[in-house]
PDB file of N, CA and C in Angstrom:
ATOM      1  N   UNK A   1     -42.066  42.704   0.934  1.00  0.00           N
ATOM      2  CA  UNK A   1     -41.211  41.732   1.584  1.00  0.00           C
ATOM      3  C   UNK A   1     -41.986  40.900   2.601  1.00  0.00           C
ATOM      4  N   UNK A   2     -43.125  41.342   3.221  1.00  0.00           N
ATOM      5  CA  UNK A   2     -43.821  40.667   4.122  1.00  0.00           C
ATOM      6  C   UNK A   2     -45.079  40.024   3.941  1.00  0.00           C
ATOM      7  N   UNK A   3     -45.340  40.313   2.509  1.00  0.00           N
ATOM      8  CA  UNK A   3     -46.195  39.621   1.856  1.00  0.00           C
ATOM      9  C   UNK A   3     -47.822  40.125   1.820  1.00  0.00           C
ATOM     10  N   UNK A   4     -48.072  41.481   2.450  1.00  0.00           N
ATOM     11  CA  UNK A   4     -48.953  42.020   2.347  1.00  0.00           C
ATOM     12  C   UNK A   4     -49.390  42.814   1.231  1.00  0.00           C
ATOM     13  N   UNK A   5     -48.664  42.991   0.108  1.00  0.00           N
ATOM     14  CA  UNK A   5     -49.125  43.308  -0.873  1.00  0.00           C
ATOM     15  C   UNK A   5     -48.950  45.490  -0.895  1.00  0.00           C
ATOM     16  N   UNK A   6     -48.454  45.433   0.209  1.00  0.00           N
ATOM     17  CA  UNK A   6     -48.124  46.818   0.310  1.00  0.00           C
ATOM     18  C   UNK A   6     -46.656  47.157   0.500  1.00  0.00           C
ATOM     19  N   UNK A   7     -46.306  48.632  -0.121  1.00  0.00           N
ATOM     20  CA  UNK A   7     -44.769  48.569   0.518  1.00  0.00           C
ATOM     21  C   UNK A   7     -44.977  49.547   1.668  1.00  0.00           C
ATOM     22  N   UNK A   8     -44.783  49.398   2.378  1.00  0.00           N
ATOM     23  CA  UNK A   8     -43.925  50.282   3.658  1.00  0.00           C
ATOM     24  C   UNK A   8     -42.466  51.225   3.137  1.00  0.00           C
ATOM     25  N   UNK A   9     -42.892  52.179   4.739  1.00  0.00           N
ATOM     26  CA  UNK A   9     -41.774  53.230   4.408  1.00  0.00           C
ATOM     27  C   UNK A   9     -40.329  52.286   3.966  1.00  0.00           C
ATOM     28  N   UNK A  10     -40.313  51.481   5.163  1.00  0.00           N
ATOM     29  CA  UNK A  10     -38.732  50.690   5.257  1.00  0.00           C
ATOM     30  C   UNK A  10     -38.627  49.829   3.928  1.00  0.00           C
ATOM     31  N   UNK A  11     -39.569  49.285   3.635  1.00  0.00           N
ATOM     32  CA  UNK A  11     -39.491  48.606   2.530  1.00  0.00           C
ATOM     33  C   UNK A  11     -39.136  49.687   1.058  1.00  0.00           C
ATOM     34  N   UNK A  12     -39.994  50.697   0.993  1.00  0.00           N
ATOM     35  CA  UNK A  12     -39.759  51.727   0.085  1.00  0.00           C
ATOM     36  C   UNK A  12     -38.138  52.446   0.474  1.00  0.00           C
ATOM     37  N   UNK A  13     -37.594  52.479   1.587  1.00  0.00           N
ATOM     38  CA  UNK A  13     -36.552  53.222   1.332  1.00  0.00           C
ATOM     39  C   UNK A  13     -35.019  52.041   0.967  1.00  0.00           C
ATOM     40  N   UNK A  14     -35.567  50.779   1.616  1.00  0.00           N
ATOM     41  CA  UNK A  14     -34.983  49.559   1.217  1.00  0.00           C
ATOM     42  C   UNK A  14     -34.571  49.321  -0.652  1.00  0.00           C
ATOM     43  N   UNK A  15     -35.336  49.706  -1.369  1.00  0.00           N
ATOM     44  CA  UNK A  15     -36.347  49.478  -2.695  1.00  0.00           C
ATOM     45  C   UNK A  15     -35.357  50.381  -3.093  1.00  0.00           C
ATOM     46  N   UNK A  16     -34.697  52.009  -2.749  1.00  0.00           N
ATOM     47  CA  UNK A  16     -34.298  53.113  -3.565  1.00  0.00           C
ATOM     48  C   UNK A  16     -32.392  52.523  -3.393  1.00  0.00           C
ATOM     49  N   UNK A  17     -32.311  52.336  -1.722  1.00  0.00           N
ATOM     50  CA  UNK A  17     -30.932  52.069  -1.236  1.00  0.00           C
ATOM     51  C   UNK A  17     -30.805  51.066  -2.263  1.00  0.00           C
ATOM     52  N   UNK A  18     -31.044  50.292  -2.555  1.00  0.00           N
ATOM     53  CA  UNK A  18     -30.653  48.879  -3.509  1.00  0.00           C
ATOM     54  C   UNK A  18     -30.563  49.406  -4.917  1.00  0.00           C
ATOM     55  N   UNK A  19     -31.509  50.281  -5.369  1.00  0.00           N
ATOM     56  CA  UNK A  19     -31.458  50.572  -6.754  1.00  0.00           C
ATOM     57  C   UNK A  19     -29.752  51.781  -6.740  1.00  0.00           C
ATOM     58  N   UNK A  20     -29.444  52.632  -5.717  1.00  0.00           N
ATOM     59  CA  UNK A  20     -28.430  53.504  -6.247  1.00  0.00           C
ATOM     60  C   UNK A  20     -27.428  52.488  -6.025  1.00  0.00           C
ATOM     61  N   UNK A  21     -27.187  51.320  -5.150  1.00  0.00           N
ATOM     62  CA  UNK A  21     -26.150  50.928  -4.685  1.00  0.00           C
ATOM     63  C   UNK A  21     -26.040  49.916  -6.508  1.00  0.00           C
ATOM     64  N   UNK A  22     -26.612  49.280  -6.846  1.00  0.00           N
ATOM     65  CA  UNK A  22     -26.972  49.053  -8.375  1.00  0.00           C
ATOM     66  C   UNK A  22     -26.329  50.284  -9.624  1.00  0.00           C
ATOM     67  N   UNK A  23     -26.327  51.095  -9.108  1.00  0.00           N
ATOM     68  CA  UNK A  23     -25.213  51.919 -10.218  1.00  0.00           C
ATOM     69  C   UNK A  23     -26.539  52.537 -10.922  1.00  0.00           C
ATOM     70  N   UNK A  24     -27.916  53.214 -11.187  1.00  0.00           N
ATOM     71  CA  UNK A  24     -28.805  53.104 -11.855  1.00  0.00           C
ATOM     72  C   UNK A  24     -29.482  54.698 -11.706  1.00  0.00           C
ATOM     73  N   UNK A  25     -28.503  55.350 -10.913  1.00  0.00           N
ATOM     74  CA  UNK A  25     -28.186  56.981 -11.011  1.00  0.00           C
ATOM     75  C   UNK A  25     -28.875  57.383 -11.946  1.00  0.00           C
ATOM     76  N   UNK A  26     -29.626  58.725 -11.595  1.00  0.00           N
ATOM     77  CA  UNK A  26     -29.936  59.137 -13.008  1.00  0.00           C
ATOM     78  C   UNK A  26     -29.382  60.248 -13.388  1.00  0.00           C
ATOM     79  N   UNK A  27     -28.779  60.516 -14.665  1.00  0.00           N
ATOM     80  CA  UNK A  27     -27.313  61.453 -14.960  1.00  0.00           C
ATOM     81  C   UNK A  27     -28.560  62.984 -14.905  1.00  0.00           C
ATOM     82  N   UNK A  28     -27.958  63.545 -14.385  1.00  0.00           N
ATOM     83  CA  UNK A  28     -28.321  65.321 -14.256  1.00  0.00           C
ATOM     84  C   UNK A  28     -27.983  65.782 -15.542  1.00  0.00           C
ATOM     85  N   UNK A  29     -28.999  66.529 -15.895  1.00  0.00           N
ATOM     86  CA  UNK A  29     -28.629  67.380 -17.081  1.00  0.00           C
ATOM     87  C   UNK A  29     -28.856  68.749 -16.800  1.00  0.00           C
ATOM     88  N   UNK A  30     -27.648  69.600 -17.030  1.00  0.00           N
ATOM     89  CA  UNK A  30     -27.393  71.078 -16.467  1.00  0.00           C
ATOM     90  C   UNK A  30     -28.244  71.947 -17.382  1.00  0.00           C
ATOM     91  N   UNK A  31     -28.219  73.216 -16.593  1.00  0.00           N
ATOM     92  CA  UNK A  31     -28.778  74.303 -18.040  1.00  0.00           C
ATOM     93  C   UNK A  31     -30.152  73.775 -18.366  1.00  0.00           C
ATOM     94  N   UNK A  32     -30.554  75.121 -19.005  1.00  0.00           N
ATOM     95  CA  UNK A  32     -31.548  75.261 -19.758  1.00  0.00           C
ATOM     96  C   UNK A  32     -31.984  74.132 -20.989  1.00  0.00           C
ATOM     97  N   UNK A  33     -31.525  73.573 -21.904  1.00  0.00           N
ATOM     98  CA  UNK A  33     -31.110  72.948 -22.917  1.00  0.00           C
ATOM     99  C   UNK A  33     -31.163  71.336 -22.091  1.00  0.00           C
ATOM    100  N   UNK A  34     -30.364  71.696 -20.804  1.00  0.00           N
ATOM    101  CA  UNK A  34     -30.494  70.129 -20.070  1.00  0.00           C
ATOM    102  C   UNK A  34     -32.161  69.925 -19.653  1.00  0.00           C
ATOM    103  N   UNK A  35     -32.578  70.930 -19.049  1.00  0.00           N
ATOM    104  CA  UNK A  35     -33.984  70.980 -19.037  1.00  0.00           C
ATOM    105  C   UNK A  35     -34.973  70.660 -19.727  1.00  0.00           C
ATOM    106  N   UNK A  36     -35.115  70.907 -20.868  1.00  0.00           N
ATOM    107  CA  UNK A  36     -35.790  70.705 -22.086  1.00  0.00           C
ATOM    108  C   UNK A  36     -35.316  69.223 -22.687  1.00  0.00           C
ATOM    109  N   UNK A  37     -34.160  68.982 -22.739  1.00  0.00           N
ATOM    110  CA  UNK A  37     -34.124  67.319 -22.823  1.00  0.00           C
ATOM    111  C   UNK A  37     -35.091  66.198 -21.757  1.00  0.00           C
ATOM    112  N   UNK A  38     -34.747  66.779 -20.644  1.00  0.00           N
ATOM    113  CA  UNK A  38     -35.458  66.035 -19.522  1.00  0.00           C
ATOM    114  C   UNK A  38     -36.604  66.004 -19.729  1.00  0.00           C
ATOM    115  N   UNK A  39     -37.735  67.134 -20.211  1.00  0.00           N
ATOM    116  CA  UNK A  39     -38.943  67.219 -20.119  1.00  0.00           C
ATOM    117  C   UNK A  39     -39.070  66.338 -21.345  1.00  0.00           C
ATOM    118  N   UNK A  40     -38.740  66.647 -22.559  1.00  0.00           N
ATOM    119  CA  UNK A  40     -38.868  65.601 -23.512  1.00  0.00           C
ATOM    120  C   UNK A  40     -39.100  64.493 -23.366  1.00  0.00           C
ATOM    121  N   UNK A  41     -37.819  63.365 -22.780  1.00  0.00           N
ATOM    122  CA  UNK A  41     -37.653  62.268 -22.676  1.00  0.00           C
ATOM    123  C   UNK A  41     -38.631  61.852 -21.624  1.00  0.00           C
ATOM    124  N   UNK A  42     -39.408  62.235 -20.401  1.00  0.00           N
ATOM    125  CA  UNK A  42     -39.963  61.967 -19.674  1.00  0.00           C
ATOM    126  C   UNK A  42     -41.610  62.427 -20.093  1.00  0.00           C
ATOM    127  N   UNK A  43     -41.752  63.166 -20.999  1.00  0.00           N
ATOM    128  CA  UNK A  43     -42.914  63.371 -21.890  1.00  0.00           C
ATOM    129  C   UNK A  43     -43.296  62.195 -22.480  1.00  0.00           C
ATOM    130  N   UNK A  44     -42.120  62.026 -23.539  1.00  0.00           N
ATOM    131  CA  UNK A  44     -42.468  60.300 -24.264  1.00  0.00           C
ATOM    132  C   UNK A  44     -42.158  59.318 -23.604  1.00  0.00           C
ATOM    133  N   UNK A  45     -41.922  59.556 -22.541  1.00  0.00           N
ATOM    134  CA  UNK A  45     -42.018  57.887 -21.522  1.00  0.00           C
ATOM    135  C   UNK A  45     -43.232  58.162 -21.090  1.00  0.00           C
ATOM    136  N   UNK A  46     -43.899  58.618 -20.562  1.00  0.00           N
ATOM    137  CA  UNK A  46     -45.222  59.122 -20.233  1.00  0.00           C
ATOM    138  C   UNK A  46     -46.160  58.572 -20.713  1.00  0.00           C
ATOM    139  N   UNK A  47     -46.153  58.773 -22.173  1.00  0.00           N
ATOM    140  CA  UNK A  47     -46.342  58.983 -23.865  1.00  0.00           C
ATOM    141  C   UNK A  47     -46.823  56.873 -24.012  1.00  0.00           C
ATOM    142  N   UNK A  48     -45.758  56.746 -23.843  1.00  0.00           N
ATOM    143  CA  UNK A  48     -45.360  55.519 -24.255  1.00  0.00           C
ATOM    144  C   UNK A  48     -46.094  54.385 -23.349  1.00  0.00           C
ATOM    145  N   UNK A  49     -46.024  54.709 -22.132  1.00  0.00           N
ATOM    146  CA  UNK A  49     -46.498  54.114 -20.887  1.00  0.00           C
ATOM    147  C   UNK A  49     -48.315  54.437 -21.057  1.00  0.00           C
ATOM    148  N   UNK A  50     -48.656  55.233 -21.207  1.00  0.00           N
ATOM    149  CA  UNK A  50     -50.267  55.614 -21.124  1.00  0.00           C
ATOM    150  C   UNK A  50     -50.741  55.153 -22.763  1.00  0.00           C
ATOM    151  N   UNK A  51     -50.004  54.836 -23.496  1.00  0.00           N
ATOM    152  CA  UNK A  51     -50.582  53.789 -24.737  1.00  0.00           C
ATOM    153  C   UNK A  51     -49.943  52.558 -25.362  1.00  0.00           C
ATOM    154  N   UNK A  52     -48.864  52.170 -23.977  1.00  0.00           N
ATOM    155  CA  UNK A  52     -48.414  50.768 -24.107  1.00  0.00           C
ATOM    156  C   UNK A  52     -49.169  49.747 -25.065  1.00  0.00           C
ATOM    157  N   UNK A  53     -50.175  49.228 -24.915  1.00  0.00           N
ATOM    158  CA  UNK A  53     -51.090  48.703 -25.583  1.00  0.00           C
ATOM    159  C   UNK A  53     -51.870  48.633 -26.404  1.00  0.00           C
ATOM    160  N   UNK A  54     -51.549  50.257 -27.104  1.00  0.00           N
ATOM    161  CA  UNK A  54     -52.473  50.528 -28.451  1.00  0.00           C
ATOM    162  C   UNK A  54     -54.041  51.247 -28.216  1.00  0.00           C
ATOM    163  N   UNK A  55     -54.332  50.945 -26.916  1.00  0.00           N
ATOM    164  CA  UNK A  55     -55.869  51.433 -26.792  1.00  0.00           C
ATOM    165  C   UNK A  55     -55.625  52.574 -25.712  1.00  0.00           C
ATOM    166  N   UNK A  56     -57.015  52.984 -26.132  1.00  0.00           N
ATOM    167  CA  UNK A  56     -57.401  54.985 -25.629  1.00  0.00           C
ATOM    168  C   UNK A  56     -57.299  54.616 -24.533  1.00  0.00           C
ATOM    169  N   UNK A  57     -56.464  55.553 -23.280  1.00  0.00           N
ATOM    170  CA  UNK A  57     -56.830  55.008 -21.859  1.00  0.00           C
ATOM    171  C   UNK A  57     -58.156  55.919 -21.057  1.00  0.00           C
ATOM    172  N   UNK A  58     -58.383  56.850 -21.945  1.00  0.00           N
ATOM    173  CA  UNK A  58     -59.394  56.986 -21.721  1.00  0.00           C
ATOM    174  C   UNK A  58     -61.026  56.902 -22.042  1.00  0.00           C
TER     175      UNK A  58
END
């Protein structure tokens, strides 16, 4: 917001207040079974994000 190219605490807690007041919650998944979904889906976002582009990131 101040143009330094960094966020700050206030700016970072500014950044989260705006995103829940946005409706953008992230739904809880109960149990064991809820667990293992979570790790999944956040595995292949992971997944997805570290070969966005097709090439080795490492």
């Amino acid at each position: 917001m101040d143009g330094d190219n960094c966020l700050s605490h206030k700016e970072f807690i500014g950044v989260m207040k705006d995103r829940v007041l946005r409706g953008l919650r992230v739904q809880h998944q109960a149990g064991f079974s809820g667990y293992w979904k979570c790790v999944k889906r956040e595995t292949l976002n992971g997944a997805k994000e570290a070969l966005g582009d097709g090439r080795c990131p490492i």
